[in-house]
PDB file of N, CA and C in Angstrom:
ATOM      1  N   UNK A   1      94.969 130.968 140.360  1.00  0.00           N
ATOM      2  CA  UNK A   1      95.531 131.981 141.219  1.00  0.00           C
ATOM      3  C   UNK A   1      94.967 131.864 142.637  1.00  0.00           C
ATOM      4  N   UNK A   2      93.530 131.665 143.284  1.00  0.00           N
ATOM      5  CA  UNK A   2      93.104 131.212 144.213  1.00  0.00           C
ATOM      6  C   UNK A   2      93.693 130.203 144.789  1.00  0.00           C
ATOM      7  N   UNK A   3      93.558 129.433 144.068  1.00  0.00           N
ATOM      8  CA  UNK A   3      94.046 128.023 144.752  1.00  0.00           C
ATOM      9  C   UNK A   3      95.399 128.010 145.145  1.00  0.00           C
ATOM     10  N   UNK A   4      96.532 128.767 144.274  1.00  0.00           N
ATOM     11  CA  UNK A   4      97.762 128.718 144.991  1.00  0.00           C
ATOM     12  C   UNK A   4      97.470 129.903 146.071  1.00  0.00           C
ATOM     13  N   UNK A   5      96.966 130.548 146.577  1.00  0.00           N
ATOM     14  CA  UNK A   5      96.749 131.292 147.717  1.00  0.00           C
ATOM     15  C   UNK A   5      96.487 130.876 148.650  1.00  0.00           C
ATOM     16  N   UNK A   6      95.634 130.089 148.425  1.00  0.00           N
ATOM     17  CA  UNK A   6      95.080 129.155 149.808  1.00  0.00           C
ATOM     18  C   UNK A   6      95.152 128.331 150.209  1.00  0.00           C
ATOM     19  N   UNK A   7      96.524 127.401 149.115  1.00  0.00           N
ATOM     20  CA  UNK A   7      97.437 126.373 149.275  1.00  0.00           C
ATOM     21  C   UNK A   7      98.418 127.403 150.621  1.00  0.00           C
ATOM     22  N   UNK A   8      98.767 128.026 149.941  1.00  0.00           N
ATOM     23  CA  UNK A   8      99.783 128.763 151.011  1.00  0.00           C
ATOM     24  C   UNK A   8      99.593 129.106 152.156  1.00  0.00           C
ATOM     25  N   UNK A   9      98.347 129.887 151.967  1.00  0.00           N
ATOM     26  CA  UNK A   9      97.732 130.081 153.469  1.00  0.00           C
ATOM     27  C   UNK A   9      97.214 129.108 154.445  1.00  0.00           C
ATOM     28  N   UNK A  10      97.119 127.744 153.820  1.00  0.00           N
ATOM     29  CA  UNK A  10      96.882 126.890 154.648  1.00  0.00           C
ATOM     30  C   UNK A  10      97.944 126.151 155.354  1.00  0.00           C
ATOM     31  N   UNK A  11      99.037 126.220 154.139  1.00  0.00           N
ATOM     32  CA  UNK A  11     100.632 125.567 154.572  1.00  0.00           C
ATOM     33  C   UNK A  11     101.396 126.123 155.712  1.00  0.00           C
ATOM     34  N   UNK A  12     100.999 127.275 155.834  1.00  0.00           N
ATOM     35  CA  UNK A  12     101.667 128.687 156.449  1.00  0.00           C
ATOM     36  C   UNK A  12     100.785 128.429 157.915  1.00  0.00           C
ATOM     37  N   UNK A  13      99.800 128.071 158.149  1.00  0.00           N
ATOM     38  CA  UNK A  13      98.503 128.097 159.218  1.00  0.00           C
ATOM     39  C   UNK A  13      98.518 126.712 159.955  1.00  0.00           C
ATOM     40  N   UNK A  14      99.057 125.333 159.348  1.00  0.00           N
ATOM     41  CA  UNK A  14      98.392 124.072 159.528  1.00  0.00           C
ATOM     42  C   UNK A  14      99.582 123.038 159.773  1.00  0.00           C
ATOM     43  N   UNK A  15     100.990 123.652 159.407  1.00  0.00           N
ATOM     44  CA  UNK A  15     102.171 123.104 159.373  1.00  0.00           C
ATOM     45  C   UNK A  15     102.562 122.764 161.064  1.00  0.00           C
ATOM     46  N   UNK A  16     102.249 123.856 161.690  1.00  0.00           N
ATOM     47  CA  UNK A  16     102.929 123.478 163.079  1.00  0.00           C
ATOM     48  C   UNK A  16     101.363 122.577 163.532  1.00  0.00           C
ATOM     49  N   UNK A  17     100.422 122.657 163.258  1.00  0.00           N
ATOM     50  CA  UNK A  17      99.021 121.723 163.947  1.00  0.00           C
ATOM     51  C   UNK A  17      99.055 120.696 163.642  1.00  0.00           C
ATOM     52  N   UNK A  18      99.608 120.263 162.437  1.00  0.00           N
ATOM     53  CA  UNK A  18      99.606 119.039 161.540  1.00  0.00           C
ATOM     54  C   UNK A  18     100.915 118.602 161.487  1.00  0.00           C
ATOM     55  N   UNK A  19     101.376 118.305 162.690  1.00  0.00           N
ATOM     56  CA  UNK A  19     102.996 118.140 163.054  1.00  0.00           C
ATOM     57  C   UNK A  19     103.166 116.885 163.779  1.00  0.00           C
ATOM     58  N   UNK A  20     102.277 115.933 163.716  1.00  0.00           N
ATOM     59  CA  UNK A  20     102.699 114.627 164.441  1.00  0.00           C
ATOM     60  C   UNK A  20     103.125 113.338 163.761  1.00  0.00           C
ATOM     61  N   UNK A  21     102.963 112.301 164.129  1.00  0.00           N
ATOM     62  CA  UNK A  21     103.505 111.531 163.197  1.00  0.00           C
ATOM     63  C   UNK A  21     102.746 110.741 162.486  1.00  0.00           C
ATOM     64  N   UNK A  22     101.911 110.922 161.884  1.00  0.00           N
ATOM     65  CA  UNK A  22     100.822 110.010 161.418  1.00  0.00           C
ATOM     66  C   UNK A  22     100.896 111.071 160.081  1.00  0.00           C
ATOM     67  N   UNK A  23     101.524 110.911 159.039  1.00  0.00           N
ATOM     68  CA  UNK A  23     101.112 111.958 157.051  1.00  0.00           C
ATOM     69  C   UNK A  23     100.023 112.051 157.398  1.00  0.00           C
ATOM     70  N   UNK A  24      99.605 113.272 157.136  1.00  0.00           N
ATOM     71  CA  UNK A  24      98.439 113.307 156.462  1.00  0.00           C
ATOM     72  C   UNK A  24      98.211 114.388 155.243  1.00  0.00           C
ATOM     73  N   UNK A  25      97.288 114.309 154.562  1.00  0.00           N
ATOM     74  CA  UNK A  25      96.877 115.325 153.271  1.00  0.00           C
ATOM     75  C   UNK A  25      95.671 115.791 153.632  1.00  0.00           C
ATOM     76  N   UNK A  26      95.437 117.378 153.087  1.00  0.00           N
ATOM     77  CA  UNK A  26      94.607 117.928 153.503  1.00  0.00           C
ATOM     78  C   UNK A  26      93.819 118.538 151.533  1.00  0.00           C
ATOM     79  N   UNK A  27      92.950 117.893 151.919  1.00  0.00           N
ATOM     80  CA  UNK A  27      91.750 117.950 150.499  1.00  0.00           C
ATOM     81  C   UNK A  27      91.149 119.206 150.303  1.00  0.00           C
ATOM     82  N   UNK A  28      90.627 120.222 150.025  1.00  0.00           N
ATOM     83  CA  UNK A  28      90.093 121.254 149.592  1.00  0.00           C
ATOM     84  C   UNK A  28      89.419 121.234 148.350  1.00  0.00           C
ATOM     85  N   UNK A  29      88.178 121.071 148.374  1.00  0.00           N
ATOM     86  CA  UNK A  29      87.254 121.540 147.265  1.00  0.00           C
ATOM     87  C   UNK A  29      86.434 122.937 147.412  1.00  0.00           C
ATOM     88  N   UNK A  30      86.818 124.141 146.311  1.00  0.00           N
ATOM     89  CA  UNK A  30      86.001 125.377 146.411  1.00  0.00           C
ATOM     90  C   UNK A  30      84.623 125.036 146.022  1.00  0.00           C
ATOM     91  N   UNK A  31      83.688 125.414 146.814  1.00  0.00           N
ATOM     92  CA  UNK A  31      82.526 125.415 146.066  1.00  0.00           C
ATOM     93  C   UNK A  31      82.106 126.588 145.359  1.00  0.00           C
ATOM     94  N   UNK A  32      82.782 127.887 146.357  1.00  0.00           N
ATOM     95  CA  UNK A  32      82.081 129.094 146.258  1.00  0.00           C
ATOM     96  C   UNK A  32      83.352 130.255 146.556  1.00  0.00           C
ATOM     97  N   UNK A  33      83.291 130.693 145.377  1.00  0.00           N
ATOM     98  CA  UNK A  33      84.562 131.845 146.262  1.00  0.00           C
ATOM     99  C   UNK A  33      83.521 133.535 145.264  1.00  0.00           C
ATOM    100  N   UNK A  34      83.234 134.073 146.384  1.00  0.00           N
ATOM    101  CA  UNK A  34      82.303 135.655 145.862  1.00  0.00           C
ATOM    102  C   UNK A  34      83.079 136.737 146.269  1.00  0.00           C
ATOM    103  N   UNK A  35      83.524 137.637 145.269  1.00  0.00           N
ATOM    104  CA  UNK A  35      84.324 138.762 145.970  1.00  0.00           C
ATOM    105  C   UNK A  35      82.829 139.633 145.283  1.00  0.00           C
ATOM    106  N   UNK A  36      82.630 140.535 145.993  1.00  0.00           N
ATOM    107  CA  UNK A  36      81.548 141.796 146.061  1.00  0.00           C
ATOM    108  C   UNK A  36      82.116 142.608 145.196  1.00  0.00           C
ATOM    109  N   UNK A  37      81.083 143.631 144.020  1.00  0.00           N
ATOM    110  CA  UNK A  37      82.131 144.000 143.239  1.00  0.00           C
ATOM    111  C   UNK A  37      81.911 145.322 143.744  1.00  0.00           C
ATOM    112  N   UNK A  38      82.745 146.668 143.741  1.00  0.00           N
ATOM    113  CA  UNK A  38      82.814 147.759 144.045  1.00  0.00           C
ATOM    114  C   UNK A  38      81.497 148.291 143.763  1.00  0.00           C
ATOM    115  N   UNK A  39      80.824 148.243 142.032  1.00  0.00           N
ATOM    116  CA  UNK A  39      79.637 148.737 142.257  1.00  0.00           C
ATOM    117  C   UNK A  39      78.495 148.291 143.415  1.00  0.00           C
ATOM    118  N   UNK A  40      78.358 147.201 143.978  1.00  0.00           N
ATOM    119  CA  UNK A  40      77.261 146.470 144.867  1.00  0.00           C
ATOM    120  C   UNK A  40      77.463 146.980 146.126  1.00  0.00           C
ATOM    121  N   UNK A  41      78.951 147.294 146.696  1.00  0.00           N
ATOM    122  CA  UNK A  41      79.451 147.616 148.102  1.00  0.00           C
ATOM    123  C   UNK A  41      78.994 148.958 147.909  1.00  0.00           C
ATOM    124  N   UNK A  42      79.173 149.677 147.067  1.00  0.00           N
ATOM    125  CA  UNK A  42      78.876 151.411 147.012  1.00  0.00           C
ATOM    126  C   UNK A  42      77.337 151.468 147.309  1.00  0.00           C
ATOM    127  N   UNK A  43      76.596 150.503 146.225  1.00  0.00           N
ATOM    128  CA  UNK A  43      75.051 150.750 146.148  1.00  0.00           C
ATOM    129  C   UNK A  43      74.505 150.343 147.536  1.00  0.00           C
ATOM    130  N   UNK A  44      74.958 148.953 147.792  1.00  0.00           N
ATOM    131  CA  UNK A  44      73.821 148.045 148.725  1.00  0.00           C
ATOM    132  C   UNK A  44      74.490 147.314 149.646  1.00  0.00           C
ATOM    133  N   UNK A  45      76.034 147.864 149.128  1.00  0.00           N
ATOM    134  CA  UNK A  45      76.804 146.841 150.464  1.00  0.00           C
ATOM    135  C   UNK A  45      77.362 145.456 150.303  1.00  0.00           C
ATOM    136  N   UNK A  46      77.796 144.885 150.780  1.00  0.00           N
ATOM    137  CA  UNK A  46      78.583 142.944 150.835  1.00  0.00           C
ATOM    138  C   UNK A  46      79.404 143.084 151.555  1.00  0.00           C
ATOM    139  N   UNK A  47      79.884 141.746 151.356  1.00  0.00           N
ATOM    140  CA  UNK A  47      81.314 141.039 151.966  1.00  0.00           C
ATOM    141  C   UNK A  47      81.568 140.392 150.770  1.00  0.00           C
ATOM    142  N   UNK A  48      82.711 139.851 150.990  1.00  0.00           N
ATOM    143  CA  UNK A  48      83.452 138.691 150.090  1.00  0.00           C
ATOM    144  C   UNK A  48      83.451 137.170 150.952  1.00  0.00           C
ATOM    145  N   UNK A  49      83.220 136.072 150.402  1.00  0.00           N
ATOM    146  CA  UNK A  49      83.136 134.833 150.907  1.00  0.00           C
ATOM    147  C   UNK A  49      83.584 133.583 149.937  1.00  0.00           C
ATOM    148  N   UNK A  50      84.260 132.365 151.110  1.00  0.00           N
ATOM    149  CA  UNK A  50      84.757 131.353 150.360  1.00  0.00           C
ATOM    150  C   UNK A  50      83.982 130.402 151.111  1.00  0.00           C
ATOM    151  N   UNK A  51      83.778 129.314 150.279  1.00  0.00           N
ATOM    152  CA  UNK A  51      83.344 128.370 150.672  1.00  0.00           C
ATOM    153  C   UNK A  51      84.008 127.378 150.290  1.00  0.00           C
ATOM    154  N   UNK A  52      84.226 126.073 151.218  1.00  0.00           N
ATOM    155  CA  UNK A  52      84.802 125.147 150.542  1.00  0.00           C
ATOM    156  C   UNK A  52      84.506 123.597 151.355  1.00  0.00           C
ATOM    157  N   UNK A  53      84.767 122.582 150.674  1.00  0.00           N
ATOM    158  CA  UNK A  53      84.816 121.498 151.534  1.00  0.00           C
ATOM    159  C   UNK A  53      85.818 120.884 151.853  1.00  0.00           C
ATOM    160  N   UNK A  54      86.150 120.695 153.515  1.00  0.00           N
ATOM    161  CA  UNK A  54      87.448 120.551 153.719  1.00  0.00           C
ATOM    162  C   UNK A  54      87.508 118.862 154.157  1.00  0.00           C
ATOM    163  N   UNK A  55      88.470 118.312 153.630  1.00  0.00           N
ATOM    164  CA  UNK A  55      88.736 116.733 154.269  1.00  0.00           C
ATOM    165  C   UNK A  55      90.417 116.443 154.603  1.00  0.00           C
ATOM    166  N   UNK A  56      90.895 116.155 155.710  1.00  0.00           N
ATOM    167  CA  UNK A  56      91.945 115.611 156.358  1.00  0.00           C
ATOM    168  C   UNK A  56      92.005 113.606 155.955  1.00  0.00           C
ATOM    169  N   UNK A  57      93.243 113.256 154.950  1.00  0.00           N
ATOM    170  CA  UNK A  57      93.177 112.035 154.554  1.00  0.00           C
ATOM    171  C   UNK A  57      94.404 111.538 155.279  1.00  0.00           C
ATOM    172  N   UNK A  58      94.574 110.489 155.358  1.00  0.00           N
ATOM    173  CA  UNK A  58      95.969 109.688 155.615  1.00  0.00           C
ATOM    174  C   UNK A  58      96.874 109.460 154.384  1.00  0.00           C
ATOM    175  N   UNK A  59      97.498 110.027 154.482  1.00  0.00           N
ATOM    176  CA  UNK A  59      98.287 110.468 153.601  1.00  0.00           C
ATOM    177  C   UNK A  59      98.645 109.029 152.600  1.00  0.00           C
ATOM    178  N   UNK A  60      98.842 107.469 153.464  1.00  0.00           N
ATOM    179  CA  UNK A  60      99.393 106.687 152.973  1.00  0.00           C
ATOM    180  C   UNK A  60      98.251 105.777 152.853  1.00  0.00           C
ATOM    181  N   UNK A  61      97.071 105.697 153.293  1.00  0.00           N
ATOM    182  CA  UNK A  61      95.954 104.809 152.940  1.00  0.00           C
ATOM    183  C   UNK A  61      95.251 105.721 151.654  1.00  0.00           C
ATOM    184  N   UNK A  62      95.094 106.739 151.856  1.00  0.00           N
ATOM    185  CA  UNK A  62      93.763 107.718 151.526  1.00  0.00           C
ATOM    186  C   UNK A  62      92.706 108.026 152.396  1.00  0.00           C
ATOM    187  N   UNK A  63      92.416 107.130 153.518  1.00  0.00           N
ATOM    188  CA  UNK A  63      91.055 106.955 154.278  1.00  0.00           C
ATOM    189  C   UNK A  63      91.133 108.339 154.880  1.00  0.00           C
ATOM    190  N   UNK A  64      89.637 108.761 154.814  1.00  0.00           N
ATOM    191  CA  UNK A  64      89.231 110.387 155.292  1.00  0.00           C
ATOM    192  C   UNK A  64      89.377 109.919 156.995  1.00  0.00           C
ATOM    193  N   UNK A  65      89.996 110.547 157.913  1.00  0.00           N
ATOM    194  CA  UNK A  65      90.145 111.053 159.109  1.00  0.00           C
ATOM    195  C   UNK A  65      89.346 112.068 159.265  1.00  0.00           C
ATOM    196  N   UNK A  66      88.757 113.489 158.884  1.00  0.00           N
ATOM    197  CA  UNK A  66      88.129 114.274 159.426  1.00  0.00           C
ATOM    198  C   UNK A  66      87.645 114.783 158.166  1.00  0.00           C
ATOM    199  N   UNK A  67      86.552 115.351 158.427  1.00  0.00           N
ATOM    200  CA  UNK A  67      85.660 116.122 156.831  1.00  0.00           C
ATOM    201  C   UNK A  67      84.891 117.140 157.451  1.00  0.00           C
ATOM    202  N   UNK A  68      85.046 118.544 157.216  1.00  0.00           N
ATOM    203  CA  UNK A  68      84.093 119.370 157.126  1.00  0.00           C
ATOM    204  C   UNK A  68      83.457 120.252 155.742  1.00  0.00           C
ATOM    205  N   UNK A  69      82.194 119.577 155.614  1.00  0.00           N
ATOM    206  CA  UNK A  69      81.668 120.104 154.234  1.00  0.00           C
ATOM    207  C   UNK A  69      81.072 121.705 154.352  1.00  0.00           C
ATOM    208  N   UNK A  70      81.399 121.957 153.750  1.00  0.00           N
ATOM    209  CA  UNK A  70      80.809 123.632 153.368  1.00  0.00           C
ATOM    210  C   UNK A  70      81.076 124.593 154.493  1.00  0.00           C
ATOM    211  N   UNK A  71      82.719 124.576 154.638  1.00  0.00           N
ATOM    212  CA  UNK A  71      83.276 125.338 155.564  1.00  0.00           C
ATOM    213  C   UNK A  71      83.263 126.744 154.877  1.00  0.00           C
ATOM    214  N   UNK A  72      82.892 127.399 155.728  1.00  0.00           N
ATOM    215  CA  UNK A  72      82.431 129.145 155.376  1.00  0.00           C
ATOM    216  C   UNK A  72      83.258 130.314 156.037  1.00  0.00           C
ATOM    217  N   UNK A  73      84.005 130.979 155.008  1.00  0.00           N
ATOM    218  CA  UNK A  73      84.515 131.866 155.888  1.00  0.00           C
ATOM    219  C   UNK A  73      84.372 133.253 155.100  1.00  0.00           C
ATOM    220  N   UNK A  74      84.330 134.575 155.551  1.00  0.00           N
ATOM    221  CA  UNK A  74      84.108 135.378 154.784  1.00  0.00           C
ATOM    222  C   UNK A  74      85.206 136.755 155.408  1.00  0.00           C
ATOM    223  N   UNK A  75      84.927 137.928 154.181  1.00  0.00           N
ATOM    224  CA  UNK A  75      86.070 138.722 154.911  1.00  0.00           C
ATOM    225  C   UNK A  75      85.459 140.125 153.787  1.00  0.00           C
ATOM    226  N   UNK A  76      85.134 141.137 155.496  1.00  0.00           N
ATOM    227  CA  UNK A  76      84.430 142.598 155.045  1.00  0.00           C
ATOM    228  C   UNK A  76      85.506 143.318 154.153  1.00  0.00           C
ATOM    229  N   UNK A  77      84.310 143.842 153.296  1.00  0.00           N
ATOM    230  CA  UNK A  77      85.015 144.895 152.126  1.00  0.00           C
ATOM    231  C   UNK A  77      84.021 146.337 152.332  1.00  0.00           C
ATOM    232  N   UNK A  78      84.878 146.988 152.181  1.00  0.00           N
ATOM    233  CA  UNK A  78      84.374 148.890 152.474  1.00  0.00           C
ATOM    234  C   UNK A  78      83.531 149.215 151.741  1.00  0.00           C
ATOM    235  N   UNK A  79      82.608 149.477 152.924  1.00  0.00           N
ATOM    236  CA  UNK A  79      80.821 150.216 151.970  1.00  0.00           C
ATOM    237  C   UNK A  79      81.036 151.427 151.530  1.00  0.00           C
ATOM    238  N   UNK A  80      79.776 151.483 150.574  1.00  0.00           N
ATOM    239  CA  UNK A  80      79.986 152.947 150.400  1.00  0.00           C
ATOM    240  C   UNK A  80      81.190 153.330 149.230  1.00  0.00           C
ATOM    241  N   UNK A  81      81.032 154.804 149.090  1.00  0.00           N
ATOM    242  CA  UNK A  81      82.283 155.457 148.058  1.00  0.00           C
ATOM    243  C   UNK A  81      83.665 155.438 148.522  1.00  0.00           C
ATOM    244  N   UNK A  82      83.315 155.891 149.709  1.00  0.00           N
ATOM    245  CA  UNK A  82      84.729 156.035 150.987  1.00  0.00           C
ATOM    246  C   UNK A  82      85.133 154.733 151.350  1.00  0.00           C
ATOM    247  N   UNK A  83      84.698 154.122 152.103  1.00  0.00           N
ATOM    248  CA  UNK A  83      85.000 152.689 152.231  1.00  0.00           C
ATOM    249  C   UNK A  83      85.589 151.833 151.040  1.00  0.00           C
ATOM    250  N   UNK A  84      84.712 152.016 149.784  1.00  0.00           N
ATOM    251  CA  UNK A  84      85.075 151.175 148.835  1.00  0.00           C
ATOM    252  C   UNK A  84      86.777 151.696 148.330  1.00  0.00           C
ATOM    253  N   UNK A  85      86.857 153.034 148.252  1.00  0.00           N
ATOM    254  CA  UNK A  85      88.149 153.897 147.892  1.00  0.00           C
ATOM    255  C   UNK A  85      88.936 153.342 148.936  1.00  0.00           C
ATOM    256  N   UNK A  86      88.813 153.310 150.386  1.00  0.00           N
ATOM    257  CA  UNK A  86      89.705 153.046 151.210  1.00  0.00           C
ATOM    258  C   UNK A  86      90.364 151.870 151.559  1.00  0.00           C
ATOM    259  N   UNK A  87      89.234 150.496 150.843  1.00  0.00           N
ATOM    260  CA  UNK A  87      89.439 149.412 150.951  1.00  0.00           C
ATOM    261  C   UNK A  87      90.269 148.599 149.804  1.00  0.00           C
ATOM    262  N   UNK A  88      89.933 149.292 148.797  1.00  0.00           N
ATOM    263  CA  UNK A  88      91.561 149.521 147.558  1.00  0.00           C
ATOM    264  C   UNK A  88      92.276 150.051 147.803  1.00  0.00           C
ATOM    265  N   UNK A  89      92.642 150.996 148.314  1.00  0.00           N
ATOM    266  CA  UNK A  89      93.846 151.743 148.903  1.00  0.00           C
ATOM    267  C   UNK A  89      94.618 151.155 149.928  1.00  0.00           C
ATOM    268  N   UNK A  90      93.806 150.590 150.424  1.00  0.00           N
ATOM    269  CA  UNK A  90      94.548 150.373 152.176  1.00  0.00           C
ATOM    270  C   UNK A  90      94.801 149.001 152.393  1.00  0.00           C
ATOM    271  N   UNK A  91      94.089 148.255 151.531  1.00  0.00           N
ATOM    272  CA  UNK A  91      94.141 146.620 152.305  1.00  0.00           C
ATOM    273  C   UNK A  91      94.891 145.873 151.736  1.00  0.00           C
ATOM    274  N   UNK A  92      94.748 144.267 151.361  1.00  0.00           N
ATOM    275  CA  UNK A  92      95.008 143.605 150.844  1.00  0.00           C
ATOM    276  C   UNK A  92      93.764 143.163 149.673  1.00  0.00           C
ATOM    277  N   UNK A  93      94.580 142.693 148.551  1.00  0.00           N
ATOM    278  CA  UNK A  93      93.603 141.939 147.764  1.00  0.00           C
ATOM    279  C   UNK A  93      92.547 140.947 148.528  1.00  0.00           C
ATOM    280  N   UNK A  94      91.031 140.939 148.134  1.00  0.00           N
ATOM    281  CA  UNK A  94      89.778 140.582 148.270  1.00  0.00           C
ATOM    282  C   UNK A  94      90.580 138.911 148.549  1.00  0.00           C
ATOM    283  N   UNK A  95      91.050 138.362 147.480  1.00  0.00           N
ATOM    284  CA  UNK A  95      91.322 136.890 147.391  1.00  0.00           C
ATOM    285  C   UNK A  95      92.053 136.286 148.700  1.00  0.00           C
ATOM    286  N   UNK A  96      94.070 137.831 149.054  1.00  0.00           N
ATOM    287  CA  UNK A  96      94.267 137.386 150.136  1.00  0.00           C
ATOM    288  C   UNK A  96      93.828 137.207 151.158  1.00  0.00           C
ATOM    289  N   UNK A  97      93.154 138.132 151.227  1.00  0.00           N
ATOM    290  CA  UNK A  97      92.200 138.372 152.549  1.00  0.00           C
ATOM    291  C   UNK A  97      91.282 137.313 152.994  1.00  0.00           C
ATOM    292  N   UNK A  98      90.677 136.519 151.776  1.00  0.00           N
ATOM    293  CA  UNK A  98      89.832 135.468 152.263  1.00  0.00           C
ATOM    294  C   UNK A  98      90.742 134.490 152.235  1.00  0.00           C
ATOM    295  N   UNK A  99      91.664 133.977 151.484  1.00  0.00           N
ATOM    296  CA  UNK A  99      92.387 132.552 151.815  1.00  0.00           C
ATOM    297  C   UNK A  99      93.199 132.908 153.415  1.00  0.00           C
ATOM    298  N   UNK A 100      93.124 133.700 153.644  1.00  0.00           N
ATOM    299  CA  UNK A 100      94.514 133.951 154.997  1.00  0.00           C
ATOM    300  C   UNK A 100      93.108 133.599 156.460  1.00  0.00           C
ATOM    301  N   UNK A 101      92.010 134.419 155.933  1.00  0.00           N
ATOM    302  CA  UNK A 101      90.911 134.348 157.030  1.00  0.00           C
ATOM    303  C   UNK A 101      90.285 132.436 156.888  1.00  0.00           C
ATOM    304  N   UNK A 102      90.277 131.945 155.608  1.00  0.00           N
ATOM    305  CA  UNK A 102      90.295 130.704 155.783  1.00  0.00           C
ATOM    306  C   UNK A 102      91.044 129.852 156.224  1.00  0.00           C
ATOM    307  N   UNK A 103      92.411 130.171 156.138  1.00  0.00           N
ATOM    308  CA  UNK A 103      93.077 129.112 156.565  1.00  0.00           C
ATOM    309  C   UNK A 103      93.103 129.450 158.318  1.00  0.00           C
ATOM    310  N   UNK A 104      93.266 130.808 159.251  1.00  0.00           N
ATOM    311  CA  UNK A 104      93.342 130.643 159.996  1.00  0.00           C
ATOM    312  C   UNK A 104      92.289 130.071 160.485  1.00  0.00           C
ATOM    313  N   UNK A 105      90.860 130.503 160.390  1.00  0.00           N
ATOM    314  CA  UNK A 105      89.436 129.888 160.751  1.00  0.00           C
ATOM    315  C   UNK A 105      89.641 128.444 160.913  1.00  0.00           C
ATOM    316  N   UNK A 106      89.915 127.969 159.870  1.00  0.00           N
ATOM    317  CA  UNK A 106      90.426 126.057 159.582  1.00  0.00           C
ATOM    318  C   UNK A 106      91.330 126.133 160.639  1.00  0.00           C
ATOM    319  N   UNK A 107      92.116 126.023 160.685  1.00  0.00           N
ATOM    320  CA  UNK A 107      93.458 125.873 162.023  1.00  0.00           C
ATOM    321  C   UNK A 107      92.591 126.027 163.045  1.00  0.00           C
ATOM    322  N   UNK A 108      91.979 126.794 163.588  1.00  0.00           N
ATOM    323  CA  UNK A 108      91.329 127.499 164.965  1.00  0.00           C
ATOM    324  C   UNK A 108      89.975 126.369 164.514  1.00  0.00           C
ATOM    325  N   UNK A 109      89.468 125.446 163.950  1.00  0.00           N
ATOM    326  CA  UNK A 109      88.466 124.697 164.111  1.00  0.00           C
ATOM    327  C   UNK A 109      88.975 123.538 164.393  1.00  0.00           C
ATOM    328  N   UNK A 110      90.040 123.393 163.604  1.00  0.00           N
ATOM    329  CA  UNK A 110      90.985 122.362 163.427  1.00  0.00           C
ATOM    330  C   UNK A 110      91.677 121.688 165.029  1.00  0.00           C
ATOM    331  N   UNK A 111      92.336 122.609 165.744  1.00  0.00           N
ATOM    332  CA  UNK A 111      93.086 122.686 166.523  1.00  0.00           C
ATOM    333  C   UNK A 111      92.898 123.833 167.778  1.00  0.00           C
ATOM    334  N   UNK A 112      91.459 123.775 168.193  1.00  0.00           N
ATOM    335  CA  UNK A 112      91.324 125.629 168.972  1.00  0.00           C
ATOM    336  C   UNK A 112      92.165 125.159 170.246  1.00  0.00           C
ATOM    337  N   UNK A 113      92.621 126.843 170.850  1.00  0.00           N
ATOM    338  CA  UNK A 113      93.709 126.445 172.364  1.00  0.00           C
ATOM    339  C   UNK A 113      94.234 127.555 171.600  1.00  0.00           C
ATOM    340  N   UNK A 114      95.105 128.176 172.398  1.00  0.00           N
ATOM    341  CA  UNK A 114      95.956 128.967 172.330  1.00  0.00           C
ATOM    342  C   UNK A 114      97.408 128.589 171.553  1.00  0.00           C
ATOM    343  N   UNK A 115      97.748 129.455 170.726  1.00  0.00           N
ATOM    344  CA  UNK A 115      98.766 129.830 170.225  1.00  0.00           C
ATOM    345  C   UNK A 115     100.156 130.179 170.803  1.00  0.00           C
ATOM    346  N   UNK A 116     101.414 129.657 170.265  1.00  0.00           N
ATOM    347  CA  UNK A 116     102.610 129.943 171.170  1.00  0.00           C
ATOM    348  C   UNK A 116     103.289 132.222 170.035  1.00  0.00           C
TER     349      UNK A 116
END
């Protein structure tokens, strides 16, 4: 279920950056994906975080073009009773939230400059 999330969110993020003419494939290994569980945010607080290792291949050799290992991205979840209530109520799932903040992070490391 992760992984098709952040397939998407990366497809959705990387399609217009990764638009020239040279294929390429983009590799993803999770190392680490932590969602904070409601009891810990109430008691002592967190975030949720993914980790992963990212590699850009040539699509038609295999040969790695670009590699960043233990790319880190994370995404706040509501402290506390209130927070934690509000952050189920109000947001998106823990998972979307981090594949959407990963893939844009990746794009914006990937490709930084302004956006059309």
């Amino acid at each position: 279920m992760a992984a098709a999330k952040i397939n998407a969110a990366l497809e959705l993020q990387l399609r217009p950056v990764l638009a020239g003419h040279r294929p390429v494939k983009l590799n993803v290994r999770l190392r680490r994906l932590y969602v904070a569980s409601a009891i810990q945010r109430i008691v002592v607080g967190g975030h949720h975080e993914l980790v992963a290792d990212v590699t850009v291949v040539d699509a038609k050799s295999g040969a790695v073009l670009l590699s960043h290992p233990e790319f880190r991205t994370a995404s706040m979840a509501g402290q506390g009773i209130g927070g934690t209530m509000l952050d189920a109520a109000l947001l998106a799932d823990p998972i979307d939230r981090l594949a959407q903040n990963f893939a844009v992070s990746y794009r914006d490391w990937l490709a930084p400059g302004p956006r059309p």
